[in-house]
Protein backbone atom coordinates (compact mmCIF):
# COMPACT_ATOMS: atom_id res chain seq x y z
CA UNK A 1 0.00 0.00 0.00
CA UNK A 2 1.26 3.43 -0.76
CA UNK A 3 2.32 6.26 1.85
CA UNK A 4 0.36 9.44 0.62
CA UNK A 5 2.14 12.64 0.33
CA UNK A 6 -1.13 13.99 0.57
CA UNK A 7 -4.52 13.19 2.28
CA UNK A 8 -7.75 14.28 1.47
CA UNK A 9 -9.65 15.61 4.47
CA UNK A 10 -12.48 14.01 5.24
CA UNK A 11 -15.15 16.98 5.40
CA UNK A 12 -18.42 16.44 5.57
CA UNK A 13 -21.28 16.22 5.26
CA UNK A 14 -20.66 15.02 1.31
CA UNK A 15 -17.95 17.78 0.90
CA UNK A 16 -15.43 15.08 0.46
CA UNK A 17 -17.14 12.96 -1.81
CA UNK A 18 -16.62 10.28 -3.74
CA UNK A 19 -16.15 12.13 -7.29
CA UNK A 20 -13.40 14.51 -5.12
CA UNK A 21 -11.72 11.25 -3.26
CA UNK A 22 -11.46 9.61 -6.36
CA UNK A 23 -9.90 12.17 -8.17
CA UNK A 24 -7.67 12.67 -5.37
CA UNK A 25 -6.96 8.91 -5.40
CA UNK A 26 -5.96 8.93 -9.11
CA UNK A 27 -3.36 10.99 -8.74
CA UNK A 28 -1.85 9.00 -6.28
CA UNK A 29 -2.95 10.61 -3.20
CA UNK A 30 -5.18 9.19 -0.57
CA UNK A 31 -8.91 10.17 -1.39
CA UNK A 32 -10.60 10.10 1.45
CA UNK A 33 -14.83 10.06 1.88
CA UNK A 34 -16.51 12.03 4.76
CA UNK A 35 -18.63 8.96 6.54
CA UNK A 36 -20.75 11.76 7.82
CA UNK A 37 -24.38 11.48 7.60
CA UNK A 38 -24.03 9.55 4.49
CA UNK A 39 -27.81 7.78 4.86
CA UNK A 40 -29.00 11.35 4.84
CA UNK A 41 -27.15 12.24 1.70
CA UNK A 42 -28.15 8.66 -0.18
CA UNK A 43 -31.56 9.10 0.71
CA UNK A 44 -31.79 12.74 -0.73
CA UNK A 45 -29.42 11.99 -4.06
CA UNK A 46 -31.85 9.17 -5.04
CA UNK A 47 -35.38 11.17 -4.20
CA UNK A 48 -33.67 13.56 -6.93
CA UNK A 49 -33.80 11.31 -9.52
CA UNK A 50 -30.00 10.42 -9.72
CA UNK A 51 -29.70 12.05 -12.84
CA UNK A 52 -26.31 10.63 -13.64
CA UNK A 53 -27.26 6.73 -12.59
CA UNK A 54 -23.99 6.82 -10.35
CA UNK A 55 -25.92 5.81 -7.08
CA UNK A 56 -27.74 2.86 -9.23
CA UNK A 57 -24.67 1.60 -10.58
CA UNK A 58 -22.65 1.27 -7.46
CA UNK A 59 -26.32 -0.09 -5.61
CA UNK A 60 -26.12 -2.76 -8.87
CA UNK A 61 -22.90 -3.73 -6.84
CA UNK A 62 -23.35 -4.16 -3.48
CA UNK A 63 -23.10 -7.92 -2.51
CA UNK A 64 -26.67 -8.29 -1.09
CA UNK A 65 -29.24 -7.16 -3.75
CA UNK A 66 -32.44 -7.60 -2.05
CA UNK A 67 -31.13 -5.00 0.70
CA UNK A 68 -30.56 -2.90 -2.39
CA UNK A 69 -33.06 -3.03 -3.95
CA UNK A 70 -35.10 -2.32 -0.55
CA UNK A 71 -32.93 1.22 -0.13
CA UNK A 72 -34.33 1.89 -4.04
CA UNK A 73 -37.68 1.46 -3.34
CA UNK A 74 -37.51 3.42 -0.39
CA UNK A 75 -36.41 6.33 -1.75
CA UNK A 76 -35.49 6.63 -5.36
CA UNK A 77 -38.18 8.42 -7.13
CA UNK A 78 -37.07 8.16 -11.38
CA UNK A 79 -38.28 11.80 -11.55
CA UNK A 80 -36.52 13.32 -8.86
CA UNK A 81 -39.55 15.06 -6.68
CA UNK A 82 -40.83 18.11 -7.29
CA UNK A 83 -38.42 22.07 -5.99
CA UNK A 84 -40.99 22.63 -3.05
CA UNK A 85 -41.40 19.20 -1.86
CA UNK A 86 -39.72 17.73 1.41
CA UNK A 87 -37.40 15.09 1.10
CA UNK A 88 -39.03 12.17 2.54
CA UNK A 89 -37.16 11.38 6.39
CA UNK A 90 -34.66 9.69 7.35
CA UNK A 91 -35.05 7.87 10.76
CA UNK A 92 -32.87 9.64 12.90
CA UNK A 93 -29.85 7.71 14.76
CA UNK A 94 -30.00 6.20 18.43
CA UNK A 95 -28.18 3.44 20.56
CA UNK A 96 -30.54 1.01 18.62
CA UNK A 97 -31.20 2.45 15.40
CA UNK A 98 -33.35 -0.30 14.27
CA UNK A 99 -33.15 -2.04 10.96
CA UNK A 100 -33.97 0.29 8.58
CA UNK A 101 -31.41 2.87 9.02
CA UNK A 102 -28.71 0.53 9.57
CA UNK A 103 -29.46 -0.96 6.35
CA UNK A 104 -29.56 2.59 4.52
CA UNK A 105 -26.64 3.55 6.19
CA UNK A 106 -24.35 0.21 5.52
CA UNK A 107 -25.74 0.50 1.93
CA UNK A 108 -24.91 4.17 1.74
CA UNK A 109 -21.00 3.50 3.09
CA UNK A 110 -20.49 0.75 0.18
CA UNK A 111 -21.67 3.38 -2.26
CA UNK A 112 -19.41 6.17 -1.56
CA UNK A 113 -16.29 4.02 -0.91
CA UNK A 114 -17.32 2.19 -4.21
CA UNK A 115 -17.78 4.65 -6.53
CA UNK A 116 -14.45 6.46 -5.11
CA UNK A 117 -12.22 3.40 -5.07
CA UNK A 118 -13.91 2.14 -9.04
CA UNK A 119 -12.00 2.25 -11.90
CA UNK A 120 -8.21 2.76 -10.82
CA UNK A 121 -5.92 1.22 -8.20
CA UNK A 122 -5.10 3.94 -5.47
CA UNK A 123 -6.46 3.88 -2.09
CA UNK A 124 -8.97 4.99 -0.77
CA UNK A 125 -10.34 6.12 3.30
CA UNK A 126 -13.24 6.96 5.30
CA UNK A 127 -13.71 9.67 7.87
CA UNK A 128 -16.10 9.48 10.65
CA UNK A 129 -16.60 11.30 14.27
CA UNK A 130 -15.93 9.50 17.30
CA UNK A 131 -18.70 12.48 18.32
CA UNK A 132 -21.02 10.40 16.27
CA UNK A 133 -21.49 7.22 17.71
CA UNK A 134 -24.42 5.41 16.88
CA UNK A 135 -24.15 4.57 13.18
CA UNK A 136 -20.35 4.32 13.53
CA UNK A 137 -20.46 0.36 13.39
CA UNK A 138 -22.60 -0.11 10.50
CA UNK A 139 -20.78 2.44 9.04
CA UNK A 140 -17.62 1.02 9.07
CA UNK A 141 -18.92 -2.16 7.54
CA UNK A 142 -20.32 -0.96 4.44
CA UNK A 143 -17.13 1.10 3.70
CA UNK A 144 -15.21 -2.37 4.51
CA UNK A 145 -17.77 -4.42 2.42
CA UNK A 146 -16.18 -1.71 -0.62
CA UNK A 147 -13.13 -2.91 0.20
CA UNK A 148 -11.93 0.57 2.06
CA UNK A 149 -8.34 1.27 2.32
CA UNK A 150 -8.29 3.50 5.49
CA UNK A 151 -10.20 4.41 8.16
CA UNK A 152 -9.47 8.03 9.86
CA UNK A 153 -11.98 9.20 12.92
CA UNK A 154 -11.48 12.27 15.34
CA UNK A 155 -13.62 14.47 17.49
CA UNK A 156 -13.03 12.38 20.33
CA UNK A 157 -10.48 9.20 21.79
CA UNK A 158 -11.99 6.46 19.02
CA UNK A 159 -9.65 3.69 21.24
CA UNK A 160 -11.89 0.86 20.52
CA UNK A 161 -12.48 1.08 16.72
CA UNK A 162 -9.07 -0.62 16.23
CA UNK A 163 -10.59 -3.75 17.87
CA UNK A 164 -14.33 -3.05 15.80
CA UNK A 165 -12.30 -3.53 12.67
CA UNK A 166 -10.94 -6.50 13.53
CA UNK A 167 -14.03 -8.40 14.43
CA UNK A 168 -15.75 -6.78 11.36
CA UNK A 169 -13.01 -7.69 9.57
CA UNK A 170 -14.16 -11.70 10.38
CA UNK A 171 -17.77 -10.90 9.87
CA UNK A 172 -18.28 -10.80 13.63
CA UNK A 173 -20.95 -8.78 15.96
CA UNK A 174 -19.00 -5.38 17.28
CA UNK A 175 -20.09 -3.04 19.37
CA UNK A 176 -19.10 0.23 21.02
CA UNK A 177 -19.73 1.68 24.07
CA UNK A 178 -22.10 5.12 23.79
CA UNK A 179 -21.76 8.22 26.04
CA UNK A 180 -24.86 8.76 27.68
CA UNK A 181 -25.11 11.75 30.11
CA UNK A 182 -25.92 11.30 33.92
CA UNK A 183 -25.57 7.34 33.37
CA UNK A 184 -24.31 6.00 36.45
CA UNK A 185 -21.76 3.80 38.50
CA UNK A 186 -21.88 0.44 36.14
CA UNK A 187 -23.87 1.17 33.65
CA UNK A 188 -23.10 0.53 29.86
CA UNK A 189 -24.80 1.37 26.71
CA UNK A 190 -23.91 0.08 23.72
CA UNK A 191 -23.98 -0.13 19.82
CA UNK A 192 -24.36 -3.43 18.81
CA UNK A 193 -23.96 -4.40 15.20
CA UNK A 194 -23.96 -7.73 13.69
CA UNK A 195 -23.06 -8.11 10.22
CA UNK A 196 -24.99 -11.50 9.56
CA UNK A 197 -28.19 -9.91 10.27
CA UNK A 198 -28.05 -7.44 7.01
CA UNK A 199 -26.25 -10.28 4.99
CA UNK A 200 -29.85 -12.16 4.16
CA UNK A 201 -28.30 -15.53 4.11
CA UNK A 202 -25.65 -14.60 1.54
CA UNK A 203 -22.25 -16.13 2.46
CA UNK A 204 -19.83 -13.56 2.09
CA UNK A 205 -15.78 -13.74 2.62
CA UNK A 206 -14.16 -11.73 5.04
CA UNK A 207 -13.89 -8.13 4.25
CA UNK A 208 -10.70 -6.48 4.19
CA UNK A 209 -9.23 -5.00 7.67
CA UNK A 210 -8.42 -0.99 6.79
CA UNK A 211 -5.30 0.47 8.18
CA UNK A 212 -6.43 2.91 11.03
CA UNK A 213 -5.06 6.99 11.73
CA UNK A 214 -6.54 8.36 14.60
CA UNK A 215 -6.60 12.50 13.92
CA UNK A 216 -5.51 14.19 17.28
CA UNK A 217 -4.49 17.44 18.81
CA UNK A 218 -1.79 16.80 21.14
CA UNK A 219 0.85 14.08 21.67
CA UNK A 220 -0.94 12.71 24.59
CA UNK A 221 -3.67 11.79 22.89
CA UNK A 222 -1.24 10.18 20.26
CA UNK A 223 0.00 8.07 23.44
CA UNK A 224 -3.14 7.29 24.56
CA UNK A 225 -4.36 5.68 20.66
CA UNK A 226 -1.08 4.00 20.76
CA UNK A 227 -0.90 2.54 23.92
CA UNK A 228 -4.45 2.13 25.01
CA UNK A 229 -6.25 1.15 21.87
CA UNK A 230 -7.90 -2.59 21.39
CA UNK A 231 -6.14 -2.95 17.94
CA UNK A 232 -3.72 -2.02 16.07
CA UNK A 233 -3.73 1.86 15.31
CA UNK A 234 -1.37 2.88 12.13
CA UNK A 235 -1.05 6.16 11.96
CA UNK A 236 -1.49 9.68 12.99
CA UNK A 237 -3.08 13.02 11.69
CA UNK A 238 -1.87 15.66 14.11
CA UNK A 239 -4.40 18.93 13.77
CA UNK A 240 -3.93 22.03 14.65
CA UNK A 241 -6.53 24.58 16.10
CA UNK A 242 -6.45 26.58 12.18
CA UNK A 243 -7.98 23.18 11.10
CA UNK A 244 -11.97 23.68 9.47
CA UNK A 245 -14.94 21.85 11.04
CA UNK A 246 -14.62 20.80 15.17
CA UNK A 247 -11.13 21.71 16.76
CA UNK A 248 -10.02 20.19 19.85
CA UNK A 249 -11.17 22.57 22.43
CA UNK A 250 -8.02 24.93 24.05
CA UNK A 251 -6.05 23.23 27.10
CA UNK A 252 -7.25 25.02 30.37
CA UNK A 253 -9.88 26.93 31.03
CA UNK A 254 -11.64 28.10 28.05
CA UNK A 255 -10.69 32.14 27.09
CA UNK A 256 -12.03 34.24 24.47
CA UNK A 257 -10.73 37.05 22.57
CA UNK A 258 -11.89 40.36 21.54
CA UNK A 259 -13.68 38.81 18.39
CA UNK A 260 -15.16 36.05 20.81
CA UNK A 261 -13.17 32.85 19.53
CA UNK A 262 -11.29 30.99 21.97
CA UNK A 263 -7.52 31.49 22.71
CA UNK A 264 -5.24 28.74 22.08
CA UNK A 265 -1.69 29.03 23.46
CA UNK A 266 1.65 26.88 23.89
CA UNK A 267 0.15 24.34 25.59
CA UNK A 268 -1.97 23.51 22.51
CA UNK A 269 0.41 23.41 20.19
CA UNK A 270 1.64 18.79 19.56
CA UNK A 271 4.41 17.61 20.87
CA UNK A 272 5.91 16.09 17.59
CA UNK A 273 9.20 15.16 19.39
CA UNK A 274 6.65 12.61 21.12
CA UNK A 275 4.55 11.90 18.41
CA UNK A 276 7.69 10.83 16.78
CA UNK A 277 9.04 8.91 18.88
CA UNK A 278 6.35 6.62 18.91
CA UNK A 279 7.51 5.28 15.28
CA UNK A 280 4.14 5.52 13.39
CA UNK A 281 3.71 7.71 10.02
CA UNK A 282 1.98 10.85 11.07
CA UNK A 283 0.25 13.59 8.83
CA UNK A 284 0.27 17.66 10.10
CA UNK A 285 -3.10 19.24 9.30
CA UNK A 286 -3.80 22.49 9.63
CA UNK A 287 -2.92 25.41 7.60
CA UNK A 288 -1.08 22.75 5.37
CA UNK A 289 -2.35 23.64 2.20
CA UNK A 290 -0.46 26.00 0.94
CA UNK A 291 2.84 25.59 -1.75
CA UNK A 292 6.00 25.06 0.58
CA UNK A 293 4.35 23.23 3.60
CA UNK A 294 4.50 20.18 2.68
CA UNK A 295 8.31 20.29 2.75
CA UNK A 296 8.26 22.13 5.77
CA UNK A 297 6.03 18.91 7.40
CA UNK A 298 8.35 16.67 5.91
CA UNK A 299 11.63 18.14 7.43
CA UNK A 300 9.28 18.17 11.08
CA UNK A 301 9.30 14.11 10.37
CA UNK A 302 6.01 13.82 8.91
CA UNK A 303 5.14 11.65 5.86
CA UNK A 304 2.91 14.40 4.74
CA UNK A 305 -0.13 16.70 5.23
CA UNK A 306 -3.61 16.42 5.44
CA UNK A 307 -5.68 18.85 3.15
CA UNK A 308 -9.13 20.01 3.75
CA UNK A 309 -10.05 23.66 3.12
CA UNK A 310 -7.79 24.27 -0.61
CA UNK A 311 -9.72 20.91 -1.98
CA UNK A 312 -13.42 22.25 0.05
CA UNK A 313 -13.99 24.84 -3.22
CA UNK A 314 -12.51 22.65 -6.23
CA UNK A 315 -14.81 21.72 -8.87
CA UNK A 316 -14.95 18.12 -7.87
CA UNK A 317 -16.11 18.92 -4.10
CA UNK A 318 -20.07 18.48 -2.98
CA UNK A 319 -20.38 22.25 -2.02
CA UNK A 320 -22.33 23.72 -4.11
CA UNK A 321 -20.95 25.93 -7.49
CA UNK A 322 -22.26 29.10 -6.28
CA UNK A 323 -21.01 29.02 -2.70
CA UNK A 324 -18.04 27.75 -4.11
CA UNK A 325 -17.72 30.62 -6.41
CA UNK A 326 -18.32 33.33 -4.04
CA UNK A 327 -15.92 31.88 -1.24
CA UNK A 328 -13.35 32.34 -4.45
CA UNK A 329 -14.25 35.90 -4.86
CA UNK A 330 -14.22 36.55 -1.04
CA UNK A 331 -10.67 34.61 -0.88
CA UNK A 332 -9.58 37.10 -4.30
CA UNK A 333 -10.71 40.11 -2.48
CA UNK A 334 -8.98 39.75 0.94
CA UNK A 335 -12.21 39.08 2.58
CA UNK A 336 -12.26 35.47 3.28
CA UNK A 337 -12.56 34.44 6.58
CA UNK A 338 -13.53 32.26 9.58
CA UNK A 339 -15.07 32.78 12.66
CA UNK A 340 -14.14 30.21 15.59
CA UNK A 341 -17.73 29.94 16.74
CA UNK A 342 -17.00 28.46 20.80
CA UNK A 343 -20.79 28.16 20.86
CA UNK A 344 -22.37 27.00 16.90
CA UNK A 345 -21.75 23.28 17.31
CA UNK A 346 -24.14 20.63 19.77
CA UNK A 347 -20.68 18.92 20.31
CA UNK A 348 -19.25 21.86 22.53
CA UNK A 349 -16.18 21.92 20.22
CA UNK A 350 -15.34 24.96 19.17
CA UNK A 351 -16.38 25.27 15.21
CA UNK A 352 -15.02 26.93 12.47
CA UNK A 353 -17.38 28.71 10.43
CA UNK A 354 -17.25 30.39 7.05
CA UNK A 355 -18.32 34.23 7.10
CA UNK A 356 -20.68 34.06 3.88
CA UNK A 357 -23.98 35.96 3.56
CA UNK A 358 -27.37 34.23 3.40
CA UNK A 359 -25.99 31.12 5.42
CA UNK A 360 -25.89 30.56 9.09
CA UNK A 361 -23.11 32.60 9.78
CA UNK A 362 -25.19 35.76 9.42
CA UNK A 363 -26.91 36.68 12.18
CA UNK A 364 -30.00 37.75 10.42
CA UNK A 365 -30.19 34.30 9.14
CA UNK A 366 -29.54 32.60 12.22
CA UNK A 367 -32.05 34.23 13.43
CA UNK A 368 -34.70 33.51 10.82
CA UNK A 369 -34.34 30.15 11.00
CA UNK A 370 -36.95 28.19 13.17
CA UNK A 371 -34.80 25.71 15.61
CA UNK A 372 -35.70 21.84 14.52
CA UNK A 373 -33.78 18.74 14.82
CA UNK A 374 -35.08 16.10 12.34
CA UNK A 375 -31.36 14.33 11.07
CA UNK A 376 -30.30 14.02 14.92
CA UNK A 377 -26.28 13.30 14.34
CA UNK A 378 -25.12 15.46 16.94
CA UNK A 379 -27.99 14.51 19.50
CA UNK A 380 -26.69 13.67 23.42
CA UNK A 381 -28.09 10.40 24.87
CA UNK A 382 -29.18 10.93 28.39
CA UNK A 383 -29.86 9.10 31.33
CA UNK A 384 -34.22 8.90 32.14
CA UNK A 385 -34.79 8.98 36.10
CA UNK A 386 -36.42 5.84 35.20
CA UNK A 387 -33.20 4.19 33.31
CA UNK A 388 -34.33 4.52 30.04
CA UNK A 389 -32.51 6.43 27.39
CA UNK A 390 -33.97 9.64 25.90
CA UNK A 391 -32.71 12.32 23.11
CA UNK A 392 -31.99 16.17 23.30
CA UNK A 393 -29.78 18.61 21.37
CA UNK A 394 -28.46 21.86 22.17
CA UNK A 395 -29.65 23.49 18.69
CA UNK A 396 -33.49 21.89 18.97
CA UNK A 397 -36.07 23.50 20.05
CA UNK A 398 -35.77 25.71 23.78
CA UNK A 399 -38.37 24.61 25.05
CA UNK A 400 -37.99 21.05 24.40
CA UNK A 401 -34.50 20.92 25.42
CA UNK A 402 -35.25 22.58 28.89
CA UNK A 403 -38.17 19.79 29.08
CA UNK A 404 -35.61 16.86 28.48
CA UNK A 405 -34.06 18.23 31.70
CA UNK A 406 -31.06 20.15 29.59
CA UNK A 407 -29.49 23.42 30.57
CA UNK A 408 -31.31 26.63 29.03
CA UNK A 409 -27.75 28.40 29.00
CA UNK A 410 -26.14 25.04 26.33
CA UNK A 411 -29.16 26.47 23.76
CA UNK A 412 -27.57 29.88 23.44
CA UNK A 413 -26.08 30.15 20.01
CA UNK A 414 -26.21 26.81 18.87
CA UNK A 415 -26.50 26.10 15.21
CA UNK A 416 -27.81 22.87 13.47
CA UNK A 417 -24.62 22.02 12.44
CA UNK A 418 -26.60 18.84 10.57
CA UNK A 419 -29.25 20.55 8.51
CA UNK A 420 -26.69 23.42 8.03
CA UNK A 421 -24.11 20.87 6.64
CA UNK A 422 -26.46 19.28 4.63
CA UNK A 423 -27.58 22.32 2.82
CA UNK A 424 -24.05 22.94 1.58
CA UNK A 425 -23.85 20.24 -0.80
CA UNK A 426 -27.20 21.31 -2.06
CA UNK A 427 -29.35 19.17 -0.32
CA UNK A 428 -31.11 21.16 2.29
CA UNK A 429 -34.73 20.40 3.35
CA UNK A 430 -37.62 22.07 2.46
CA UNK A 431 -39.11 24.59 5.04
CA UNK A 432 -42.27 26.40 5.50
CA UNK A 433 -40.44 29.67 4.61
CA UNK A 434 -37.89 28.41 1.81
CA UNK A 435 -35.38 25.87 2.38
CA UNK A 436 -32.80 25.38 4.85
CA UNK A 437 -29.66 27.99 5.18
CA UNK A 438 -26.01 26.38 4.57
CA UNK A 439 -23.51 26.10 7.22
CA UNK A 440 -20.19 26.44 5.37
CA UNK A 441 -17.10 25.05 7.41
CA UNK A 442 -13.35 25.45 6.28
CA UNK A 443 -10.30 26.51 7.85
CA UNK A 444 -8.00 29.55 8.32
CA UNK A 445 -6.63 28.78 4.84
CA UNK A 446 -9.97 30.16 3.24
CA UNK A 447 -8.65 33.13 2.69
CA UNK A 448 -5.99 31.63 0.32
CA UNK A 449 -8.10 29.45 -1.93
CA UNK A 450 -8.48 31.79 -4.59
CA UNK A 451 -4.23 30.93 -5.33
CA UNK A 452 -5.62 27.47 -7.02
CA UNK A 453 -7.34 29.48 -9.40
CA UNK A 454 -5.87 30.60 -12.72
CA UNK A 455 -6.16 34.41 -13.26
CA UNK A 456 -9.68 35.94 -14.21
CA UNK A 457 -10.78 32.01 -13.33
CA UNK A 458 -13.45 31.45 -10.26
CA UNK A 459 -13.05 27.68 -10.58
CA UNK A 460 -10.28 25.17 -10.30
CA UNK A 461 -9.49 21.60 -9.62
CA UNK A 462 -8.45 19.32 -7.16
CA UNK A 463 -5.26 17.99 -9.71
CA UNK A 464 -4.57 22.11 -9.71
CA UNK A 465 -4.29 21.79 -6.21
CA UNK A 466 -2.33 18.90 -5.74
CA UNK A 467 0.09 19.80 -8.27
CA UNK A 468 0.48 22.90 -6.79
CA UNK A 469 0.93 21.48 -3.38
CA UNK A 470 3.67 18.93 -4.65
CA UNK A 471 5.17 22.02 -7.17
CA UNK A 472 4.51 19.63 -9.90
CA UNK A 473 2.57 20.13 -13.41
CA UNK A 474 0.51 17.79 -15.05
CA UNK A 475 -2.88 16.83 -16.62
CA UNK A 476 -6.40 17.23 -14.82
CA UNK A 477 -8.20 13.62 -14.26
CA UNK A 478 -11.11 12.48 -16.47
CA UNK A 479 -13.90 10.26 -15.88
């Protein structure tokens, strides 16, 4: 298997997708799929009619057809439905999920690692939260069951997914333990997934066990991966706070600036003496994206750098063309920025968040928008008085928050980071009042982007980018 130069972020939700990982993976990077929401996104591409037949073909592959061909006649409508129509729903993700949407989302991992990894032999990985738990497991089958090259998860310490692959990797039940607020003294909650139950009687052979990288902020939590983790881990993406989507929240008590975003200091910035010396290929991330820094990661020991926010606005990425285009213009103009929002995301990460107009990072919008929670990623599992276990989220509703016994004070400024994500690869749902507002994530680099781009252009490509990043020339990627 090949040591990348250069990895794809994993952004999601459908940012890095499988068009942009393959594309990436052609050109002998590793392409890496964001495992984020991806029965959401499935669901949505096929109620549009899958115009192309791309979701079809790779559902023509996956080894079970009956479970196939239930996901199609779930949701694919040959039409696509109609501008003003909702999306039909998605059932929204708990400790026990129930069939259905572990089927959709198994089926919906195989089809994004599929269609990234067909037609050429470079590698390809997933990217999942350890934030979001419950469809983790299932998750990481149907990626496998496409014959997924890597595995890379953050937002969290993912120390048992090591030992998930392995049992997956011989077709066996895994689980993983869940977090559930106020649980108490002995108490466990678990994921439980079982891979024979979704294969319908078909016999298949063991799928192949990916290589793990565990992203982390600090050489302790390298350590910790290392040291503590049920499998084998194989690698490292080290991130720094400039990173887009969730950063690791500052060491210490938490300090804000004059602009409101939290103050990172020296004790934030990795150890890579450490990180070294534990003898596994690591990847810097963070502000990496630019001509000269992946040298400058190489000579720190690194094997390379992780790339997010420079491949976010290429043509082959899920945002859409015009937010693409105007985060281009912004970048051209001096005016592209981020905001580290300490409050915008359920997780209680801070959140890195694109200053566009007309998305949620305007406050008029914000405030527009009515507070719902129908996709439910980012939902906390808590503890009933009577042991049972319920769901809230920070960005639903006040008052139903408050009634699920949460804190009024966690609802204050808290964005749906799902919907919002959603809406930025053109899929948003349908509202009352118009459809849902984007949520456009990136890093500090935004205001860079517009460098890929070829003078009086306001488009470029990922092979621009990569070429540029390795100070290399050479043709764009068809097909």
């Amino acid at each position: 298997m090949i040591t990348p130069q250069i990895i794809l972020g994993g952004m999601g939700a459908a940012v890095s997708n499988w068009r942009l990982a393959r594309t990436v993976s052609q050109l002998g990077q590793l392409g890496v799929v964001s495992g984020t929401a991806l029965a959401v996104v499935l669901a949505r591409r096929l109620q549009l009619g899958d115009a192309d037949g791309r979701m079809r073909h790779a559902l023509n592959h996956f080894p079970v057809p009956a479970l196939a061909a239930q996901v199609l006649a779930d949701y694919f409508q040959p039409t696509g439905k109609m501008d003003q129509t909702r999306f039909a729903s998605v059932p929204m993700p708990r400790i026990a999920p129930g069939r259905k949407l572990d089927e959709l989302t198994l089926v919906a991992n195989f089809v994004e690692v599929f269609l990234a990894k067909e037609g050429h032999a470079g590698v390809v990985g997933l990217n999942l939260l350890e934030k979001i738990q419950f469809p983790t497991v299932a998750s990481l089958y149907g990626a496998m069951l496409a014959g997924v090259d890597y595995v890379l998860m953050g937002a969290g310490i993912p120390r048992t997914i090591p030992g998930v692959l392995d049992q997956l990797a011989r077709n066996e039940p895994a689980q993983i333990k869940v977090d559930v607020v106020g649980a108490r003294a002995g108490e466990e909650f678990v994921c439980r997934f079982d891979p024979r139950e979704f294969l319908r009687g078909a016999e298949l052979p063991p799928p192949k066990r990916p290589q793990f990288f565990g992203i982390v902020a600090s050489a302790t939590l390298a350590i910790t991966l290392a040291k503590k983790s049920n499998g084998q881990v194989d690698g490292f993406v080290v991130e720094g706070e400039t990173a887009g989507g969730h950063n690791a929240p500052p060491r210490g008590p938490l300090q804000l600036n004059a602009a409101g975003e939290p103050v990172y200091g020296e004790r934030d910035v990795p150890d890579l003496a450490k990180i070294r010396a534990l003898g596994l290929p690591f990847w810097l991330a963070g502000s990496y994206g630019r001509p000269g820094k992946l040298a400058e990661a190489r000579q720190l020991g690194a094997a390379g750098v992780q790339v997010g926010t420079a491949f976010a606005f290429c043509d082959e990425s899920g945002i859409t063309p015009e937010l693409k285009r105007e985060v281009i213009r912004l970048s051209r103009n001096g005016a592209g920025r981020v905001f580290t929002d300490p409050l915008a995301s359920p997780t209680g990460f801070p959140f890195k968040v694109v200053q566009v107009a007309d998305t949620l990072s305007e406050a008029a919008t914000y405030a527009k928008r009515v507070r719902i929670c129908d996709l439910g990623y980012l939902r906390h599992a808590y503890r009933k008085p009577d042991g049972t276990v319920g769901y809230r989220c920070p960005a639903e509703p006040v008052e139903d928050y408050v009634r699920k016994g949460g804190d009024i004070k966690d609802t204050v400024g808290r964005k749906c980071v799902c919907n919002g994500l959603v809406a930025t690869v053109g899929l948003g749902q349908i509202r009352h009042d118009g459809i849902e507002p984007a949520l456009l994530t990136a890093g500090n680099d935004v205001a860079n982007v517009a460098q890929f781009a070829r003078s009086g252009a306001d488009s470029y490509t990922a092979a621009e980018v990569i070429h540029k990043l390795l100070g290399t020339t050479g043709a764009t990627v068809a097909g």
